[in-house]
Structures are given as C-alpha cells and as structure tokens.
Protein backbone atom coordinates (compact mmCIF):
# COMPACT_ATOMS: atom_id res chain seq x y z
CA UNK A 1 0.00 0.00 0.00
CA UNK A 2 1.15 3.57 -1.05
CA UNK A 3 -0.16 6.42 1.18
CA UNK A 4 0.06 9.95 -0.41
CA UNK A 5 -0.25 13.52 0.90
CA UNK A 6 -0.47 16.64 -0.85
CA UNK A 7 -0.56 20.12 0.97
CA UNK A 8 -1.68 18.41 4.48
CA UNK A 9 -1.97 20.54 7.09
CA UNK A 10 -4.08 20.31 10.31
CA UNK A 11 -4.99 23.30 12.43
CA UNK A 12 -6.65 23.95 15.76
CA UNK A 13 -8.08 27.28 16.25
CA UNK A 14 -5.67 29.61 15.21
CA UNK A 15 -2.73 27.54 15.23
CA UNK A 16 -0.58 25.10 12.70
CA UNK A 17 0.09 21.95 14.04
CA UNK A 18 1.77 21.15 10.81
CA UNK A 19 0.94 22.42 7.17
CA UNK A 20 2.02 21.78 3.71
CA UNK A 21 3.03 18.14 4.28
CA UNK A 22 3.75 16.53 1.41
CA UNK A 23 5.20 12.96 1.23
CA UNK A 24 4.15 9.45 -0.45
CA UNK A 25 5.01 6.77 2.22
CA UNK A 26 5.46 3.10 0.54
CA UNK A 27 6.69 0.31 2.40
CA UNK A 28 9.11 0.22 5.06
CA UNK A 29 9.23 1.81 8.53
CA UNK A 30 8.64 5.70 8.96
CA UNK A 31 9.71 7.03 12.38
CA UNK A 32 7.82 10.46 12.78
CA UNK A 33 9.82 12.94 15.18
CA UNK A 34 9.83 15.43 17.26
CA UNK A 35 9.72 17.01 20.89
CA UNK A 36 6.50 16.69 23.10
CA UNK A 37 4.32 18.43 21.83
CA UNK A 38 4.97 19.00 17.95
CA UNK A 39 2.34 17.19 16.87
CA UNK A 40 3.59 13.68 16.12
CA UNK A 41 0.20 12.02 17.51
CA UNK A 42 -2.17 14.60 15.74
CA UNK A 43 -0.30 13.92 12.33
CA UNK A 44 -0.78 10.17 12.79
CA UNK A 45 -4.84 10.22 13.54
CA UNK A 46 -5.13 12.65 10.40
CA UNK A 47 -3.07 9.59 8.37
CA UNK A 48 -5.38 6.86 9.95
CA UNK A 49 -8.22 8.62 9.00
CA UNK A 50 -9.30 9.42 12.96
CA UNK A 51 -9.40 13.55 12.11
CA UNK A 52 -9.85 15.19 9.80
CA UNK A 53 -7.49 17.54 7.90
CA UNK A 54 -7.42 21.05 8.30
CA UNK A 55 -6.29 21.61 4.40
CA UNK A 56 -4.88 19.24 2.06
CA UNK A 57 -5.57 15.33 0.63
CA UNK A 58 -4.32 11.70 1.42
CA UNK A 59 -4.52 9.28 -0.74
CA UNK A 60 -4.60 5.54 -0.42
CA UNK A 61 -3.33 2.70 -3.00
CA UNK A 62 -3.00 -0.35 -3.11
CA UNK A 63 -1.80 -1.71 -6.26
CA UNK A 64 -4.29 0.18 -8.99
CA UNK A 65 -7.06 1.02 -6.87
CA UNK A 66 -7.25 3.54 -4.47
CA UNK A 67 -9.11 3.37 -1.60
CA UNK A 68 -11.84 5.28 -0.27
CA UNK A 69 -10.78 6.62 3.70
CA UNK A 70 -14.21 5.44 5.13
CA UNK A 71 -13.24 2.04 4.21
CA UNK A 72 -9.60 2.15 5.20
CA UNK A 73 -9.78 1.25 8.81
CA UNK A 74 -10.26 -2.34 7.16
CA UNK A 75 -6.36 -1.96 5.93
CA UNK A 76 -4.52 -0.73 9.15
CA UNK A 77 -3.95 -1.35 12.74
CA UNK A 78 -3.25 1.35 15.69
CA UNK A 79 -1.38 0.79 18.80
CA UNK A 80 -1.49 3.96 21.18
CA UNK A 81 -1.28 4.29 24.98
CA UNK A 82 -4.31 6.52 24.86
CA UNK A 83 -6.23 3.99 22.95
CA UNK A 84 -8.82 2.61 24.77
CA UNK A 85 -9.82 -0.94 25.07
CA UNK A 86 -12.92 -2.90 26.40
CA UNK A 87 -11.94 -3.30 29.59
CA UNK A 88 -15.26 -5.54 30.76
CA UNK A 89 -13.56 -8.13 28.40
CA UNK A 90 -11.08 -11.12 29.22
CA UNK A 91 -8.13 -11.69 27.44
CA UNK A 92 -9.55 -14.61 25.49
CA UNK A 93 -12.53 -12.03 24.78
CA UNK A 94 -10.81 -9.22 23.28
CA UNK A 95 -8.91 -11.16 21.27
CA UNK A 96 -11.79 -12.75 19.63
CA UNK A 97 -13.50 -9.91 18.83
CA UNK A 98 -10.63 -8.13 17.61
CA UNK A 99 -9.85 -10.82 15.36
CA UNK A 100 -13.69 -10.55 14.31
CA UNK A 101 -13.08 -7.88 12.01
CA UNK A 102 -9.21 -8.32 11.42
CA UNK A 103 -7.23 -11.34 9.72
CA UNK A 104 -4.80 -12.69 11.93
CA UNK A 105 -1.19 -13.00 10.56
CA UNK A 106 -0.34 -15.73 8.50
CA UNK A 107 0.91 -18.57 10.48
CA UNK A 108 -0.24 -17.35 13.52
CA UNK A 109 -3.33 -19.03 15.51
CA UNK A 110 -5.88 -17.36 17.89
CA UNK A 111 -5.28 -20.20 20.50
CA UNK A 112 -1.33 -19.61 20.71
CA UNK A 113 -1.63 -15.58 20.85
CA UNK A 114 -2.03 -15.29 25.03
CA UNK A 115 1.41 -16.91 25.19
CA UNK A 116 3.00 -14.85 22.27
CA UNK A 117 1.41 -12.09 24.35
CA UNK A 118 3.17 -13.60 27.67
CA UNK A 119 -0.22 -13.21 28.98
CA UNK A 120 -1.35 -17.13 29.19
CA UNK A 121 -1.49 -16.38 32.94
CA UNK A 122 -3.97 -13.90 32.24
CA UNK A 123 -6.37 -15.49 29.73
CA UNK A 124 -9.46 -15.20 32.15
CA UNK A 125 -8.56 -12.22 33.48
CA UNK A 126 -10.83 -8.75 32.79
CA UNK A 127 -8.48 -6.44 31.07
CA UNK A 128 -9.64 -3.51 33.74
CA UNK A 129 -7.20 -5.86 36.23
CA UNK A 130 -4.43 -5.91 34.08
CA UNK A 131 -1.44 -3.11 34.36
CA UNK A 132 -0.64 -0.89 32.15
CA UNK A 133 2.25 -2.68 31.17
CA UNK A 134 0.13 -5.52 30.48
CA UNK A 135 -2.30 -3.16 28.64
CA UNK A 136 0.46 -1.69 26.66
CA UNK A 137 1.50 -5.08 25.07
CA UNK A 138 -1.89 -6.38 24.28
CA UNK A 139 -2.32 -3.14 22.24
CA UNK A 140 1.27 -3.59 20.53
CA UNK A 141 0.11 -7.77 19.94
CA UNK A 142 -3.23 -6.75 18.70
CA UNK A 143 -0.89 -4.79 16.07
CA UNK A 144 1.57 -7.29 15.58
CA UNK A 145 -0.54 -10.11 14.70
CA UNK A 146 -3.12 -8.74 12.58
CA UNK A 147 -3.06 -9.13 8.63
CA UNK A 148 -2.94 -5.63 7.51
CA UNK A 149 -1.33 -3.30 4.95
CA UNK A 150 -0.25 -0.58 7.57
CA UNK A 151 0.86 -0.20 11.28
CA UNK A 152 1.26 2.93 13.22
CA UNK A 153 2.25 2.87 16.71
CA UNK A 154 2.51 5.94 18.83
CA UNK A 155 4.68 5.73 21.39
CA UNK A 156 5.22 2.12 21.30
CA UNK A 157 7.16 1.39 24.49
CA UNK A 158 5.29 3.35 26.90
CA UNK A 159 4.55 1.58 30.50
CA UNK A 160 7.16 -0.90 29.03
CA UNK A 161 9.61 -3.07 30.95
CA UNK A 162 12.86 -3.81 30.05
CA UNK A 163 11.77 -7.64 29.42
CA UNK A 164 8.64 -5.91 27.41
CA UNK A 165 10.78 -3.92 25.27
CA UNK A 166 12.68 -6.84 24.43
CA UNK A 167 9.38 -8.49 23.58
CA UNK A 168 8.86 -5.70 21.69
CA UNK A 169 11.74 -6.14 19.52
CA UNK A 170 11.16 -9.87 19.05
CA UNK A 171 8.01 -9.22 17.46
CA UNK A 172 8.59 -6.05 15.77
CA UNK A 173 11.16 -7.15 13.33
CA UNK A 174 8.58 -9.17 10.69
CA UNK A 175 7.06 -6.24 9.98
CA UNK A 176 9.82 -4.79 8.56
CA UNK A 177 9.55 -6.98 5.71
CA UNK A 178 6.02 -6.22 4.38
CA UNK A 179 4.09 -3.89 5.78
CA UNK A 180 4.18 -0.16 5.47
CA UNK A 181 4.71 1.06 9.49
CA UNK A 182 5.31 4.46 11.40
CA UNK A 183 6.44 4.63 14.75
CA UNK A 184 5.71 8.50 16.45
CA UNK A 185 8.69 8.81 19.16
CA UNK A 186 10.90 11.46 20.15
CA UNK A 187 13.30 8.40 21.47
CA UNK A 188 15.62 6.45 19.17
CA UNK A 189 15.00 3.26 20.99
CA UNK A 190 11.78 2.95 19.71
CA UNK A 191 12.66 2.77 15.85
CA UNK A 192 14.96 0.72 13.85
CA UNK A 193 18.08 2.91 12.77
CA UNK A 194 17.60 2.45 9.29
CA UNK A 195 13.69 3.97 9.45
CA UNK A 196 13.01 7.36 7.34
CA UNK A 197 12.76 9.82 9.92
CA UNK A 198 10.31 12.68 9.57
CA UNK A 199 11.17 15.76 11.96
CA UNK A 200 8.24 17.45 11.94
CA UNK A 201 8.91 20.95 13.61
CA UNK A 202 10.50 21.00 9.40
CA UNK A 203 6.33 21.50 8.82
CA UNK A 204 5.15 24.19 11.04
C-alpha cells in the first residue's frame, strides 16, 4: 500500500500543528519525530483517517485502486497508549472480537496468541485488572498479529519493561519486511536505525 499527501496541514483554532506536508510513504518503517508536543500524535490520527485535515488530501493505493478513507480502517492497525480498550472483556474475549473484524497474521493461531502475548497467565482475566504494562502489550500484539497493509504505533514502548521492550523487539522485526509502518517517538529506541525519519517541527 502507497499512502500519499499533498498540501496536508491540520490546524486547531488559530494555530498550525503542521501544514504543507507533502510525502508518499510506501513500504518500510517511517519514524515520525519530534519534541512533546509537535504534533507527532495529531499527524498520525489525520493519516489513519481518525481527524480530519485542516487543508490538504491523502490518498490511499493499493496496487491500482485507491481506496476510499471510510473504508480504510479495514487496511490498518493502531497501537497507542491513549487507545482505549474494552476493559469488561477477558483476554480470550478481546482477542476474539478483535480478530472478528481483522485477519490474523499468517501462520499465527488465535489459540497460541495469550502466550505470544506472555499473557497465558492472564487469559481469564478482565483487562480492567491488568497493568498498564500488560495493557500496553496487548495493544502492541493486537498490532503485531493482525493481517494488515499498515501499522502505526505511537509511542510504542510506553509503560514498558525492560523484558517488554525486548518483547517488543522480538516481534517487531517481521514487519519490517512487508508492511508499510510508522512509529511516532521522540526516542531512538523505539525505531529501527535504518527507518526514514520525519522531523516534523520541518512542517510548522
């Protein structure tokens, strides 16, 4: 999948978050920069579709056809510490449902994915009782395991051990080969050194 921009800019009230973003992403990792508070999160909901732009178009491909954005939450996965999940679910719950409306990764099985997780302890438990840590890499395996053209992850290793980042790692690398990701971080850690970076206080 190709995603395209052309003049994208997003503004609240009176003020540029960014503007005049232009960029065609293809596959590969995209690490999306910056200091607290530059924007990095708002420019990755206006990619997923989540708001809206301020000025400016995205485009989506995917071989000839483009695709329309109200249908493109069908071709992507988000994993956010300010996303929110159903926390009146299990484990075993969730990951049903979320694998309801998403294919899960080639190979993979929906039985073996609470000890991918490391969460087979937890396969009973409500995910209101988990910790954030716990939270934090359900959201990053919901991700990881789906069957989808494009991943963006926002602050990836937040509430994240040091075991947790190395889990992280583990099952970070087969995306690299062929799906089209972006990573918002202002820390290297969190993206492979090779990624494109994308400062964006260079679109203010």
């Amino acid at each position: 999948m190709t995603l395209s921009t052309e003049n994208l800019g997003k503004r609240f009230n009176h003020e540029w978050i960014f503007r005049n973003f232009n960029y065609t992403f293809k596959q590969g990792v995209y690490a999306i920069t910056g200091p607290n508070g530059s924007g990095k999160s708002t420019l990755l909901q206006v990619l997923w579709g989540q708001l809206p732009a301020t000025a400016g178009t995205i485009t989506y491909r995917f071989g000839e056809k483009n695709i329309p954005i109200e249908e493109i939450y069908n071709d992507l996965v988000i994993a956010a510490p300010y996303m929110e999940l159903i926390e009146e679910f299990t484990l075993e719950e969730i990951l049903k449902f979320h694998f309801s409306f998403k294919k899960i990764r080639e190979g993979k099985s929906l039985e073996e994915l609470p000890e991918l997780l490391e969460l087979s302890h937890a396969r009973h438990k409500r995910i209101t009782h988990f910790s954030s840590g716990m939270k934090q890499r359900l959201k990053l395996g919901l991700a990881f395991f789906s069957e989808v053209k494009a991943v963006f992850l926002d602050e990836p290793t937040t509430n994240l051990d040091k075991k947790s980042v190395d889990w992280y790692w583990k099952h970070f690398a087969p995306l690299m080969g062929d799906s089209l990701v972006f990573i918002g971080s202002n820390l290297e850690n969190e993206y492979p050194p090779n990624s494109t970076k994308i400062n964006l206080l260079e679109y203010k």
